[in-house]
Protein backbone atom coordinates (compact mmCIF):
# COMPACT_ATOMS: atom_id res chain seq x y z
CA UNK A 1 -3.88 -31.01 8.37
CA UNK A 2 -2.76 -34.83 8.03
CA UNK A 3 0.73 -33.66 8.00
CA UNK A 4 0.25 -31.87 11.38
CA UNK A 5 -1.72 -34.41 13.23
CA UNK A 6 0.19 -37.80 12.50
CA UNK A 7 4.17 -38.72 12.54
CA UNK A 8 4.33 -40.32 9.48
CA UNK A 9 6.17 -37.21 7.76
CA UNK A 10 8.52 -36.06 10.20
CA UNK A 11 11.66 -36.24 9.52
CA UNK A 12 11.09 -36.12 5.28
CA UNK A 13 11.08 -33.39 2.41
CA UNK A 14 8.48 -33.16 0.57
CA UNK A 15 8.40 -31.82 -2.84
CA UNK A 16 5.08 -30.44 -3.01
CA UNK A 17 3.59 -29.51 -6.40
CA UNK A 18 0.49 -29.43 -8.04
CA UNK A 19 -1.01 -32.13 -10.75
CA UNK A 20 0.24 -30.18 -13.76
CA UNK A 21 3.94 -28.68 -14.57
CA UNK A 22 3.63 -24.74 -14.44
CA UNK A 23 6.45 -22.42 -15.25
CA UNK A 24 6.64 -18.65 -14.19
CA UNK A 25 5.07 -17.77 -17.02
CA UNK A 26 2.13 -20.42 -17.21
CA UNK A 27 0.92 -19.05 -13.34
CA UNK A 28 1.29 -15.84 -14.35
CA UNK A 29 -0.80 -16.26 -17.51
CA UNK A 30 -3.57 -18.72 -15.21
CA UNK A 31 -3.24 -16.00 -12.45
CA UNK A 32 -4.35 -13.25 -15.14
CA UNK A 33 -7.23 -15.10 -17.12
CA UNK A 34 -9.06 -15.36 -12.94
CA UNK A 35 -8.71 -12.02 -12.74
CA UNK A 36 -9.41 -10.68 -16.47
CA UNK A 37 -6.31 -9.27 -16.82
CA UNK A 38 -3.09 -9.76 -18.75
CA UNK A 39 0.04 -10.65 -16.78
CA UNK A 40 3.71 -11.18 -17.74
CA UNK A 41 6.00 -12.41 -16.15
CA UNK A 42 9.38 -10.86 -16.31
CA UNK A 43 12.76 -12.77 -14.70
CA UNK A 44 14.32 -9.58 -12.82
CA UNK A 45 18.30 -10.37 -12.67
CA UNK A 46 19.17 -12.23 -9.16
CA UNK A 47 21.43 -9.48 -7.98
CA UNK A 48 18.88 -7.14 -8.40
CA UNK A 49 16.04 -8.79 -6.78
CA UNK A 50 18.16 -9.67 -3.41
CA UNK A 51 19.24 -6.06 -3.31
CA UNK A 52 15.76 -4.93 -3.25
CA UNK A 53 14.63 -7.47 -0.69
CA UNK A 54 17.82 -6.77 1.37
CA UNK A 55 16.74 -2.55 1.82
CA UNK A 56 13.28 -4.11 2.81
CA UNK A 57 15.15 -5.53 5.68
CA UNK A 58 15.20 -9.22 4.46
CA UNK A 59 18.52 -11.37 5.63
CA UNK A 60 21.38 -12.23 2.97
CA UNK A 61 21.24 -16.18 4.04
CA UNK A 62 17.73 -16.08 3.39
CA UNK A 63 17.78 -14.05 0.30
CA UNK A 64 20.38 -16.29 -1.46
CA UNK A 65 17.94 -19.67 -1.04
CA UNK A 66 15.19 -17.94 -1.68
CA UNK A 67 17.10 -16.74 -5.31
CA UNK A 68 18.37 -20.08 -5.66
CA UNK A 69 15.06 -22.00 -5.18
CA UNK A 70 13.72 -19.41 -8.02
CA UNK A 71 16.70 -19.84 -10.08
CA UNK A 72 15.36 -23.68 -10.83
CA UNK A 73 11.84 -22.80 -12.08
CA UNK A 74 12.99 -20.03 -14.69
CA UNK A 75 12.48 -20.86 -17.57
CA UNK A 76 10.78 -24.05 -17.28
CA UNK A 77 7.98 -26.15 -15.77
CA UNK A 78 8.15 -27.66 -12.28
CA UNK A 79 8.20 -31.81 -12.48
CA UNK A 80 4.86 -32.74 -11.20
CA UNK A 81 6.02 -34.94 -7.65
CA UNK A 82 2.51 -36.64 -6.75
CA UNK A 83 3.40 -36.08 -3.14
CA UNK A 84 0.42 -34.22 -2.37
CA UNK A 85 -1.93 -36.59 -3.77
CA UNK A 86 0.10 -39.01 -1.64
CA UNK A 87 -0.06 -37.23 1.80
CA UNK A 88 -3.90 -36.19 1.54
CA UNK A 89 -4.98 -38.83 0.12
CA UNK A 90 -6.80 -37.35 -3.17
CA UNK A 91 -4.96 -35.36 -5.92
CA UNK A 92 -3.91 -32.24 -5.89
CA UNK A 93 -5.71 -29.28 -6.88
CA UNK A 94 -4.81 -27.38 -10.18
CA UNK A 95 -3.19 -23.56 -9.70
CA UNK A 96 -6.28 -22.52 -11.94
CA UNK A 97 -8.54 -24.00 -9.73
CA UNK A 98 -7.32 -22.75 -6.52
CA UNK A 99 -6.54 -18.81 -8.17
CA UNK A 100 -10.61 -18.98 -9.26
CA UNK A 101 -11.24 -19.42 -6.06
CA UNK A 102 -9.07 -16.77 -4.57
CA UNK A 103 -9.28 -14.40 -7.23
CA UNK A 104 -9.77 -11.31 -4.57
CA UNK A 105 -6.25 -11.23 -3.39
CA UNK A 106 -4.91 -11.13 -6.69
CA UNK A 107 -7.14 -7.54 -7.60
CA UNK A 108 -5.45 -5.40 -4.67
């Protein structure tokens, strides 16, 4: 809500992240230990994925940053940024914090 409410931002890019590094497959596993289940997570091949996403309607130009902003977190942890901790004011939440607490829209 700071963000919205005061100027100080505008005008940057913030890399937001969380107070741990997490790849794919460390939110997948945290994701599936909230909701007592196993997950996996399994890379699907780029070309395959924007085809998909295209016959759902999706645009190419979108579709090819989305695919390149996931091509940078596979295999490998995000770098932890502390930007949230500096916007808000207080660290960030953990990913297994925040799933335990929305645990219900991971079961549908």
């Amino acid at each position: 809500m700071h963000a919205l409410l005061n100027t100080g931002l505008d005008g940057t890019k913030a890399r937001l992240t969380g107070p741990e590094p997490l790849s794919h497959d460390d939110l997948a596993s945290i994701t599936g230990q909230a909701i007592g289940r196993t997950i996996e997570c399994q890379e699907v091949p780029p070309e395959v994925h924007k085809q998909g996403l295209m016959q759902r309607g999706l645009l190419e130009p979108f579709l090819d940053a989305l695919i390149s902003r996931h091509a940078r977190g596979v295999g490998s942890a995000e770098t932890v940024s502390g930007e949230v901790e500096r916007m808000l004011g207080r660290p960030a939440r953990t990913y297994g914090d925040w799933v335990a607490d929305h645990a219900d829209i991971f079961m549908n």
